[in-house]
Protein backbone atom coordinates (compact mmCIF):
# COMPACT_ATOMS: atom_id res chain seq x y z
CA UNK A 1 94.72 122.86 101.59
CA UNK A 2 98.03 124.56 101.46
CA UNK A 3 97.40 128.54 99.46
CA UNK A 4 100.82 128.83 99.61
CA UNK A 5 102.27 125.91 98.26
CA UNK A 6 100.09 125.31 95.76
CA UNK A 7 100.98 129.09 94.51
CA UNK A 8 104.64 128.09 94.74
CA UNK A 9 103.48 124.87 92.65
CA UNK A 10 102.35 126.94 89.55
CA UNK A 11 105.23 129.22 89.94
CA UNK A 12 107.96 126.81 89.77
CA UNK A 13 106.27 126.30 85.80
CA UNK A 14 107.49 130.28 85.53
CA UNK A 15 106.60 133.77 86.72
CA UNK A 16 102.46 134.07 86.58
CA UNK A 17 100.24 137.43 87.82
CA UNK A 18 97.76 137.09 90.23
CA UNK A 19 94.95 135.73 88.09
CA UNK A 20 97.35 133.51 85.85
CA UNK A 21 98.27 131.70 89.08
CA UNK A 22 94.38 131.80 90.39
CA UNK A 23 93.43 130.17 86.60
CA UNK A 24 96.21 127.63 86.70
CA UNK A 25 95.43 126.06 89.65
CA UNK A 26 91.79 125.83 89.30
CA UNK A 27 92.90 124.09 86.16
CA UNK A 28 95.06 121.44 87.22
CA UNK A 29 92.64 121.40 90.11
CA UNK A 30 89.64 120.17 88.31
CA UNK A 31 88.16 123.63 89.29
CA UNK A 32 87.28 121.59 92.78
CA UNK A 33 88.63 124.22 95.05
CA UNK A 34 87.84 127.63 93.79
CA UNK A 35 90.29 130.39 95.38
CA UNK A 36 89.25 133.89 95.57
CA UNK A 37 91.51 136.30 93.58
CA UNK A 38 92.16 138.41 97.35
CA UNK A 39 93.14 135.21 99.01
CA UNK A 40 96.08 135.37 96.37
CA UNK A 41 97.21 138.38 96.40
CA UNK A 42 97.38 138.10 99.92
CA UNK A 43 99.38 134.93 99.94
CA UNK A 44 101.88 136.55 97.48
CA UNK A 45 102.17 139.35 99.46
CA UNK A 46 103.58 136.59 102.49
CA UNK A 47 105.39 135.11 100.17
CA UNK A 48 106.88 138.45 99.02
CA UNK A 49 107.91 138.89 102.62
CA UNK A 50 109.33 135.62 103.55
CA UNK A 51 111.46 135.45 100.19
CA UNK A 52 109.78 132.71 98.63
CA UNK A 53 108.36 135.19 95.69
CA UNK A 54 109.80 138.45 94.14
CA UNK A 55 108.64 140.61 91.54
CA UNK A 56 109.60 139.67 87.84
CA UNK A 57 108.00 142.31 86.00
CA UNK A 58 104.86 144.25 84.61
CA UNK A 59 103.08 143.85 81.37
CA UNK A 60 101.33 146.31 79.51
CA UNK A 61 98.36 145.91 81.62
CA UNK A 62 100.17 146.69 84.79
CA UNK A 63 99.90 143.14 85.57
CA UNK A 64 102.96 142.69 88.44
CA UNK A 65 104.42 138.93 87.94
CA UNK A 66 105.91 136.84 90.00
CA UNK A 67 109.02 134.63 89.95
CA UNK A 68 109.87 131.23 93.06
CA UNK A 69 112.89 132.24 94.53
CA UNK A 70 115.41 129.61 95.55
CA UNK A 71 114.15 129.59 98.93
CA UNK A 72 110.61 129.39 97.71
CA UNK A 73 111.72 126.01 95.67
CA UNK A 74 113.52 124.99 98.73
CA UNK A 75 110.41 125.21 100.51
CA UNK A 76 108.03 123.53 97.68
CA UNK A 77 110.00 120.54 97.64
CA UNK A 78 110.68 120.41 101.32
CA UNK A 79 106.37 120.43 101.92
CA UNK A 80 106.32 117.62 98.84
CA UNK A 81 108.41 115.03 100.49
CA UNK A 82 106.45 115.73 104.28
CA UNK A 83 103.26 113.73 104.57
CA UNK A 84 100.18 115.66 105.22
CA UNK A 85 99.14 114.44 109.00
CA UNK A 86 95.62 114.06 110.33
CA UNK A 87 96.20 117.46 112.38
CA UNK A 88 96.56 119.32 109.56
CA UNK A 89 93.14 118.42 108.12
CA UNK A 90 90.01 120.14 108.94
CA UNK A 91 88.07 118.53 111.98
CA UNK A 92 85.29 115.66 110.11
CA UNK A 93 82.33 118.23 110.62
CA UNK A 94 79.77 114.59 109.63
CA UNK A 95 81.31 113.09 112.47
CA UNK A 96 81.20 115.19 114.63
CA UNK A 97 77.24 116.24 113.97
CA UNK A 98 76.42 112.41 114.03
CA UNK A 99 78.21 111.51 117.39
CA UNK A 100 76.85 114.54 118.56
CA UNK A 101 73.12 113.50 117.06
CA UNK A 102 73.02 110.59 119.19
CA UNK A 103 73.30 112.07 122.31
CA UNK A 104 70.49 114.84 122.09
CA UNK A 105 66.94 113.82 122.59
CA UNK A 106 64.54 114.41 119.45
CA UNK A 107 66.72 114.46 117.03
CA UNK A 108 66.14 111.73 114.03
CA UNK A 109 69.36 110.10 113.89
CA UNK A 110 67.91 108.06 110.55
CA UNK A 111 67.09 110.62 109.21
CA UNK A 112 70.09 112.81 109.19
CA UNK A 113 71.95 109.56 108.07
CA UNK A 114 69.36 109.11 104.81
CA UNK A 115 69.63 113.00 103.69
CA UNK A 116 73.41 112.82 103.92
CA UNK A 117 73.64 109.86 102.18
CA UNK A 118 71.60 111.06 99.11
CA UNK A 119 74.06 114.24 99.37
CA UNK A 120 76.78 111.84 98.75
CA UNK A 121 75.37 109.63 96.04
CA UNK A 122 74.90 113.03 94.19
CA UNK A 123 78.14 114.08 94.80
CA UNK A 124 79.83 110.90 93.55
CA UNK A 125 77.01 110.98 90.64
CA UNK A 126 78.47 114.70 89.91
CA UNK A 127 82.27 114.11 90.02
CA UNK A 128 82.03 111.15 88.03
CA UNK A 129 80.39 112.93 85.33
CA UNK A 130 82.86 115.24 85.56
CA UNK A 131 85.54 113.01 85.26
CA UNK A 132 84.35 111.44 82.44
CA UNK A 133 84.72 114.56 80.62
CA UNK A 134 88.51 115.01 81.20
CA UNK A 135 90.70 114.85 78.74
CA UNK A 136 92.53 111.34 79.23
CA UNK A 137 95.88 113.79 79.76
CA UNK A 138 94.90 115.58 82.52
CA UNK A 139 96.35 113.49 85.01
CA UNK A 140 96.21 116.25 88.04
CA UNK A 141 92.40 117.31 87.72
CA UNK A 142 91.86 113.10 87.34
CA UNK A 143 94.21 112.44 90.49
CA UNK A 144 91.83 114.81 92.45
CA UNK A 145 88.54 114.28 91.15
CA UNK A 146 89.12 110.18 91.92
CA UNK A 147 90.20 111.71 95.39
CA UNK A 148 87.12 112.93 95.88
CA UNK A 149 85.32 110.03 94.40
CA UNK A 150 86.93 107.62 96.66
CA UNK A 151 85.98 110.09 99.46
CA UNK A 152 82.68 110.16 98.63
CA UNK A 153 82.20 106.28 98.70
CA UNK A 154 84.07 105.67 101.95
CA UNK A 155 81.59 108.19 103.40
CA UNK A 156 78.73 106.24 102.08
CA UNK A 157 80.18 103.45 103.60
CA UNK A 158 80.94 104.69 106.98
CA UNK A 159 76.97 106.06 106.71
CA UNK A 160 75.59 102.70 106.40
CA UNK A 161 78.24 101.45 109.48
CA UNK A 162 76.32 104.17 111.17
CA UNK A 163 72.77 103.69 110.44
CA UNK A 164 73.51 99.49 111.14
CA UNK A 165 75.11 100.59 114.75
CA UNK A 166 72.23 102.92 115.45
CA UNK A 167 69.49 99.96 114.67
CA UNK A 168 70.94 97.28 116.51
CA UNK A 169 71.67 99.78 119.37
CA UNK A 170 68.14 100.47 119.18
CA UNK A 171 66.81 96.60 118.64
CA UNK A 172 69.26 95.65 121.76
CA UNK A 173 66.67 97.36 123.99
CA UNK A 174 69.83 100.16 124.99
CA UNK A 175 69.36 103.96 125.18
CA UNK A 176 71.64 105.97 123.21
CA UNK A 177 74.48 107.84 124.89
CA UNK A 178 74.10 109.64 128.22
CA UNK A 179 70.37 108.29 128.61
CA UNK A 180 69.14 111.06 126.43
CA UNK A 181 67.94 109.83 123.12
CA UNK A 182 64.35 109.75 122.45
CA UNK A 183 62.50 106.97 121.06
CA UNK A 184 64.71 104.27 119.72
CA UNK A 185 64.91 104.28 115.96
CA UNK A 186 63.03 101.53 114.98
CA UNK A 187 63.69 99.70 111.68
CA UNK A 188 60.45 100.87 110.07
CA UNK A 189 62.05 104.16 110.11
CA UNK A 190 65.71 103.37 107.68
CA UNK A 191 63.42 102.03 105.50
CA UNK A 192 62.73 105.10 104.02
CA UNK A 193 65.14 105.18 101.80
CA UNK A 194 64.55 105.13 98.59
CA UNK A 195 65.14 101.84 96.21
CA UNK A 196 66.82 104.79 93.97
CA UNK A 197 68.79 105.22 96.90
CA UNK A 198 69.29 101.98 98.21
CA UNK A 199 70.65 100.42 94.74
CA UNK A 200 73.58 103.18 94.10
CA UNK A 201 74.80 102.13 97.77
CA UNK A 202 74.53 98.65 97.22
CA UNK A 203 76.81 99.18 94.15
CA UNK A 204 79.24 101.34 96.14
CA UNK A 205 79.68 98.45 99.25
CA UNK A 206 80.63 95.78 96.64
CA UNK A 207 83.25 98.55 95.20
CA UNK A 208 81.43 98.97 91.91
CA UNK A 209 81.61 102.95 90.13
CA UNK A 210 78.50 104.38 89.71
């Protein structure tokens, strides 16, 4: 997520203090992605020095605001029309701990797969709520709470791709990667998940909303 152009996002509305610009975009946000109050100062601050932002002002509080300069709408619109590439986002931390699961003996494959899965049904369970709260008007904190949503179910997919690979890897008679897995999972052990658990999925695969 882009600090800076997400500050230069509420400031194009009109000049905001620190904690103005911190409330507005947890706002239009859905209050997904919390920023601390330092972490915006400190962004202005850049901005200040590149001549994106300049000072507009104190209130009575000694609250210093901040007004988008020309160059700093230049630059909004400019990071608007480029499309956000797969280097810029954060490394898949999942994928990497699952590809990494299967090559080190003694670890539970199955089992990492179940407890992430019922972390994602809850999550899915939670933002829905929350979106069915929203006011039918606020079209930003919808846009990224169905983000997340859709997130959420594409991960429960790709965890049931998993588990599936991992099983018929293991009924195939092979040894997971480098020859250092221990026992093969065996399909007693994806059974354990629950029918609480097992239902919610189901619904998500046949691209029902939970």
């Amino acid at each position: 997520m882009s600090v800076k152009h997400s500050l230069l996002a509420v400031l194009a509305d009109g000049d905001r203090y620190g904690y103005q610009l911190r409330a507005e975009f947890e706002e239009r946000t859905g209050a997904t992605w919390p920023l601390n109050i330092g972490q915006v100062y400190t962004t202005l601050s850049r901005l200040e020095r590149d001549g994106l932002v300049e000072p507009a002002g104190q209130d009575a509080a000694n609250h210093v605001f901040y007004r988008i300069t020309d160059a700093g709408r230049d630059e909004l619109f400019a990071w608007f029309a480029r499309p956000v590439t797969r280097a810029e986002r954060p490394r898949d931390e999942l994928a990497v701990k699952l590809a990494l699961a299967v090559t080190v003996a003694g670890v539970d494959v199955a089992a990492i797969v179940h407890a992430q899965r019922k972390h994602a049904l809850a999550a899915l369970q939670d933002y829905t709520r929350v979106k069915a709260r929203l006011d039918p008007g606020e079209l930003a904190a919808s846009l990224v709470l169905e983000s997340m949503i859709f997130q959420s179910e594409a991960e429960i997919r790709w965890l049931d791709h998993v588990e599936a690979r991992v099983l018929r890897h293991a009924r195939e008679g092979r040894t997971l990667p480098a020859d250092r897995a221990s026992s093969p999972i065996s399909p007693s052990s994806t059974s354990s998940t629950s029918s609480a658990d097992s239902a919610p999925a189901a619904a998500t695969r046949e691209g029902k909303t939970i």
